[in-house]
C-alpha atoms as a PDB file:
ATOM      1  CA  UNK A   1      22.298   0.483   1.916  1.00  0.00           C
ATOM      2  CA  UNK A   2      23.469   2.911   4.697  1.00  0.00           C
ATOM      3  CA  UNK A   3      22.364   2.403   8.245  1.00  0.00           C
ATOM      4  CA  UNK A   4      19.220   4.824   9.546  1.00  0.00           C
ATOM      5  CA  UNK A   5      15.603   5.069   9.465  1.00  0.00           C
ATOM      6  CA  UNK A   6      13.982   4.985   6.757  1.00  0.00           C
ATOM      7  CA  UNK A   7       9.737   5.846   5.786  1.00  0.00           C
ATOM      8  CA  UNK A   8       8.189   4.749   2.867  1.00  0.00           C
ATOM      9  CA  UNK A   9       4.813   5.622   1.694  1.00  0.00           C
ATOM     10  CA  UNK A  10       2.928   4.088  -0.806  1.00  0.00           C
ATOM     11  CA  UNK A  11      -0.662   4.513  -2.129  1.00  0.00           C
ATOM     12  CA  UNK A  12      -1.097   1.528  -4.027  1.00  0.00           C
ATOM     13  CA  UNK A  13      -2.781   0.946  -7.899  1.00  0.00           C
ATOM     14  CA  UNK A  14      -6.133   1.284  -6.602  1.00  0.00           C
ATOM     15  CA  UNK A  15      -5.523   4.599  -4.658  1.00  0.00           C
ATOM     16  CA  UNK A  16      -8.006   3.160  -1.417  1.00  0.00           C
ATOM     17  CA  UNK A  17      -5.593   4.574   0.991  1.00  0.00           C
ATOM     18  CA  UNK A  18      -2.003   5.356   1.784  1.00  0.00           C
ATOM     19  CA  UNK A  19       0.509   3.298   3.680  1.00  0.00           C
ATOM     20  CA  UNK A  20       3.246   4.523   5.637  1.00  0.00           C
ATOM     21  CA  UNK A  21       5.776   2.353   7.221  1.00  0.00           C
ATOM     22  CA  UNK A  22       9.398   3.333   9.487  1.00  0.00           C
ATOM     23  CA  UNK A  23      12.123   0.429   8.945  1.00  0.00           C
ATOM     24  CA  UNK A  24      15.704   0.938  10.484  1.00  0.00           C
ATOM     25  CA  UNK A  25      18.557  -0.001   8.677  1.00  0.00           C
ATOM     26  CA  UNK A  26      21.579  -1.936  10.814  1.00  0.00           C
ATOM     27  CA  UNK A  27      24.159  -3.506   8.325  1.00  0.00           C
ATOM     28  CA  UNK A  28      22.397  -6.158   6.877  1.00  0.00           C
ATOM     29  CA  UNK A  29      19.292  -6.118   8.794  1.00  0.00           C
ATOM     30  CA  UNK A  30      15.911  -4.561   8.872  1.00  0.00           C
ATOM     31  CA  UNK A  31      13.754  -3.972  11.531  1.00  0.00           C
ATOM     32  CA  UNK A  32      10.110  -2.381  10.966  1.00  0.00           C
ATOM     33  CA  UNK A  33       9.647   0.260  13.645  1.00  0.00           C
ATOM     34  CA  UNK A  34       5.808   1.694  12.945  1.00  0.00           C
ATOM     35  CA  UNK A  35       3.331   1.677  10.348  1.00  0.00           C
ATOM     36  CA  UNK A  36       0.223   2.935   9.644  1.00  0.00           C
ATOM     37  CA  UNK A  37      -2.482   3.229   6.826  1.00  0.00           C
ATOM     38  CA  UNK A  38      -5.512   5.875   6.102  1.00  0.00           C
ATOM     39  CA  UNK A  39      -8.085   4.675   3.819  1.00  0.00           C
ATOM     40  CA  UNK A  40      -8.975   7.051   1.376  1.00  0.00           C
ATOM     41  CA  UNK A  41     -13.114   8.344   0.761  1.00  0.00           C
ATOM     42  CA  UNK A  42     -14.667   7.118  -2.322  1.00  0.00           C
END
């Protein structure tokens, strides 16, 4: 994998909310930078 930042969102198989997450890339390593989740209404 190239180095950089990276977001990844997921909402998951029950759809309750949505996940979002900022990793950086540095050779072999990852680092998580920031995440956050909203919960979705019912």
């Amino acid at each position: 994998m190239k180095s950089g930042h990276y977001i990844g969102v997921m909402s998951g198989t029950s759809l309750d909310g949505i996940d979002v997450l900022l990793a950086v890339v540095y050779e072999h390593r990852v680092a998580q930078q920031a995440s956050y989740s909203w919960p979705m209404p019912i």
